[in-house]
Protein backbone atom coordinates (compact mmCIF):
# COMPACT_ATOMS: atom_id res chain seq x y z
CA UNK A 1 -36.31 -17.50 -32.43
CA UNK A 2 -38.09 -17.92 -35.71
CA UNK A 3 -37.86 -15.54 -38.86
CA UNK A 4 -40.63 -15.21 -40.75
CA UNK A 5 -39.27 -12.81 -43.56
CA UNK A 6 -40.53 -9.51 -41.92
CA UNK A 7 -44.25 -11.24 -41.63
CA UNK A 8 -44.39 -10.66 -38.32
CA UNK A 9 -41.59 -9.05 -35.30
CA UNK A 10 -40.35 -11.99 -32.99
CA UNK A 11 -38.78 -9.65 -30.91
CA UNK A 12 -42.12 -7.68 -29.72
CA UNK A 13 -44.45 -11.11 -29.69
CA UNK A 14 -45.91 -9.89 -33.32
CA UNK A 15 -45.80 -13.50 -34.24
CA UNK A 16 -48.08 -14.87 -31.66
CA UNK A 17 -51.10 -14.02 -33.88
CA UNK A 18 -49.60 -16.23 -36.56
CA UNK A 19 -49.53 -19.04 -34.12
CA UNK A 20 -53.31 -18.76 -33.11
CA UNK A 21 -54.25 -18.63 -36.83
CA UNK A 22 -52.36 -21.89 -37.97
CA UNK A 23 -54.16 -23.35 -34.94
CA UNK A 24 -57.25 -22.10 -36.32
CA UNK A 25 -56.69 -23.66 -39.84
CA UNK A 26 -55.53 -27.31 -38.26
CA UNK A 27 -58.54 -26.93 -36.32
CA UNK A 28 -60.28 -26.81 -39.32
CA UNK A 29 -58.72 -29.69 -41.15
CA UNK A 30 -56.50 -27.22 -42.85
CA UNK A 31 -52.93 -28.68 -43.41
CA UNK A 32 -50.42 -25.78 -42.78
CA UNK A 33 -46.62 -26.41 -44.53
CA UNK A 34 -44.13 -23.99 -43.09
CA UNK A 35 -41.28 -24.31 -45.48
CA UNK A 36 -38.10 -23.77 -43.25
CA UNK A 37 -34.75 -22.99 -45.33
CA UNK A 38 -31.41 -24.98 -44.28
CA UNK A 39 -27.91 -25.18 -45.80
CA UNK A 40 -27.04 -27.07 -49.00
CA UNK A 41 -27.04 -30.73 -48.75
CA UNK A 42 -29.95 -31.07 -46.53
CA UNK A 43 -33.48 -30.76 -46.71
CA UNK A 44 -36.22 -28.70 -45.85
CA UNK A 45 -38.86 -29.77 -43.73
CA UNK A 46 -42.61 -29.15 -44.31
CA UNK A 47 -45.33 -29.83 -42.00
CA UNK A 48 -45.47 -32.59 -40.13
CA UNK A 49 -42.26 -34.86 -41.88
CA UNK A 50 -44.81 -36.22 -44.33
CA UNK A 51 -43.32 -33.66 -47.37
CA UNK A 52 -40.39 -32.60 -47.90
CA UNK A 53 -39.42 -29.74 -50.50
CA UNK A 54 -36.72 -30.06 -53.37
CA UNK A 55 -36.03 -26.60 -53.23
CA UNK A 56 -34.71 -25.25 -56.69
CA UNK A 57 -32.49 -22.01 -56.54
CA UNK A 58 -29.60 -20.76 -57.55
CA UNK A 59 -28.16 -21.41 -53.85
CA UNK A 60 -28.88 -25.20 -53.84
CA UNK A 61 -31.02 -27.69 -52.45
CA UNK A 62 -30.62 -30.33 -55.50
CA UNK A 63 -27.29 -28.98 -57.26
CA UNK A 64 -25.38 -26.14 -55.89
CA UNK A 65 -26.19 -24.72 -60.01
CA UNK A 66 -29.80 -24.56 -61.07
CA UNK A 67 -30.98 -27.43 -62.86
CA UNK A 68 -33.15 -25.11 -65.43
CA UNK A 69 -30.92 -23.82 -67.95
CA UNK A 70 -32.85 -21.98 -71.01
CA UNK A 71 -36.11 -24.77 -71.47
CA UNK A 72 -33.72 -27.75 -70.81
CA UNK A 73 -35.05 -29.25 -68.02
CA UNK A 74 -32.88 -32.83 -68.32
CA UNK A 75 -31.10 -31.89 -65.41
CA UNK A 76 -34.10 -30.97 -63.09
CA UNK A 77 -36.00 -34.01 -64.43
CA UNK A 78 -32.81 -35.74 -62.93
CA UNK A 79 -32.68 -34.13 -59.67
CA UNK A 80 -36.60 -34.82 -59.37
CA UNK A 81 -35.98 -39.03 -60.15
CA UNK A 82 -33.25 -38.46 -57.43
CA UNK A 83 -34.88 -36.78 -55.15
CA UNK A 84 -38.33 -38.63 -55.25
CA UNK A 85 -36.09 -42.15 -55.31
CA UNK A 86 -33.65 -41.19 -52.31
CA UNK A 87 -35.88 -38.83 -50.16
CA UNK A 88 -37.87 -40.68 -47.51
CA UNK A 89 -41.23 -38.76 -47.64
CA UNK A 90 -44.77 -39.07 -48.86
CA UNK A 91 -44.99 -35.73 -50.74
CA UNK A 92 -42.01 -33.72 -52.26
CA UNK A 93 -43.01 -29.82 -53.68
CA UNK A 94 -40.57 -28.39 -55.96
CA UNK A 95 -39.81 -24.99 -54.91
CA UNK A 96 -39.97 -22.49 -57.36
CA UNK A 97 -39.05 -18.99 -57.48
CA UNK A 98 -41.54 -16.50 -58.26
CA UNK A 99 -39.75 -13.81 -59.82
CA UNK A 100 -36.41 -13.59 -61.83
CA UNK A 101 -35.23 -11.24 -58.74
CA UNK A 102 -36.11 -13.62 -56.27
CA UNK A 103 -33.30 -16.06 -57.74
CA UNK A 104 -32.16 -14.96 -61.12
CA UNK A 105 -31.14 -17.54 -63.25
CA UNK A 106 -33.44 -20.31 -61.25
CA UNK A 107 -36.46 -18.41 -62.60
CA UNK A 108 -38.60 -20.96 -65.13
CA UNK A 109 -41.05 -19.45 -66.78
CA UNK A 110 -44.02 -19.68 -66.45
CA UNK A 111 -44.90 -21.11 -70.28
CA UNK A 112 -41.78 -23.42 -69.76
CA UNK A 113 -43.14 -24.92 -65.92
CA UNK A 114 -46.39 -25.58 -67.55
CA UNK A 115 -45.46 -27.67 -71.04
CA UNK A 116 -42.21 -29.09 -69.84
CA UNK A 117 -41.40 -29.17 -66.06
CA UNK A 118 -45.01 -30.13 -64.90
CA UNK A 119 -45.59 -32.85 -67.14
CA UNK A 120 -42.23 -34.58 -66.25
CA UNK A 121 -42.70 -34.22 -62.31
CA UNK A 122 -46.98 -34.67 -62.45
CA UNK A 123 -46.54 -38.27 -62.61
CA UNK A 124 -44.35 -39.22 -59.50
CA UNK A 125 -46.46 -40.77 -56.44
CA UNK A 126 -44.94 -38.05 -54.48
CA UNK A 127 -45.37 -35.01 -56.40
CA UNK A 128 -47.25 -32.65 -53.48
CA UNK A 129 -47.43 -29.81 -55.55
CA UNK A 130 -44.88 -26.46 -55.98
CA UNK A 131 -44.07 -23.80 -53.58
CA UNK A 132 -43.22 -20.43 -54.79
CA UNK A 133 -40.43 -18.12 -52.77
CA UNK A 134 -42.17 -15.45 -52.21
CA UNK A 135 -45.37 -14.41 -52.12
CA UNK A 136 -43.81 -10.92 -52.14
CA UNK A 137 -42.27 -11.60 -55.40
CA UNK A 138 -45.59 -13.41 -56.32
CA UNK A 139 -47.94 -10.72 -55.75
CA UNK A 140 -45.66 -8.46 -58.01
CA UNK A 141 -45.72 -10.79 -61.04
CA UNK A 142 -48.96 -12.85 -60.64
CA UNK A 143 -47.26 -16.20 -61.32
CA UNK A 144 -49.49 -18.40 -58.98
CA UNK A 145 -52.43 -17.32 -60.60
CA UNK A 146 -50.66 -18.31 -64.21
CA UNK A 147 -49.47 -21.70 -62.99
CA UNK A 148 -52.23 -22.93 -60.47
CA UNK A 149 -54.49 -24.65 -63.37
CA UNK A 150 -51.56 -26.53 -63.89
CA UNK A 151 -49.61 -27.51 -60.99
């Protein structure tokens, strides 16, 4: 059974409307990315295989320690290079969290993503983009609509 973070109840069929929508956008053309979590040490899958997500928290996906430590970003740029080198996809996102309570000391700002951390990612052949944990977190602090100029 599949969790979608209270989105919808699995256990009363609530998620079968979800189903018929992302139907409805791949009808379309629309490419859906579910972004399913996993333990450290292995990825996360998004969409079809094509992407893949080097998730950046405080729990691990790159480094069981966040690579962002106070506007030094030597250590994610590191983890990026590794991950875009090693990772056998055509798109990687770097997943960001949206709010300092959605992972604490994983949180880059928002000033910091877009003059440092952009700019040293932007470049790679795979860079698909950034994915932000959670849009409940994200609606409280407005950070997509600061970064997405920029990313």
């Amino acid at each position: 059974m599949i969790n979608l973070a209270g989105h919808c109840d699995p256990y009363s069929n609530g998620c079968t409307d979800l189903s018929s929508d992302i139907k409805s956008c791949q009808a379309q053309g629309i490419k859906v990315i579910l972004s399913l979590g996993g333990g450290a040490g292995s990825y996360y899958l998004a969409s079809s295989g094509d992407a893949r997500q080097a998730k950046q928290t405080n729990t691990g996906m790159i480094n069981p320690q966040c690579q962002y430590i106070d506007g030094d970003i030597t250590n994610l740029e590191n983890a990026w290079k590794q991950w875009t080198t090693n990772v056998p996809a055509t798109k990687i996102f770097l997943g960001l969290p949206a709010s300092p309570k959605a992972a604490g000391s994983s949180f880059i700002p928002e000033s910091d993503l877009i003059s440092q951390v952009i700019p040293a990612i932007k470049g790679s052949t795979k860079y698909g983009g950034v994915m932000l944990w959670s849009k409940y977190y994200d609606d409280q602090t407005g950070y997509s609509s600061a970064i997405k100029n920029y990313v």
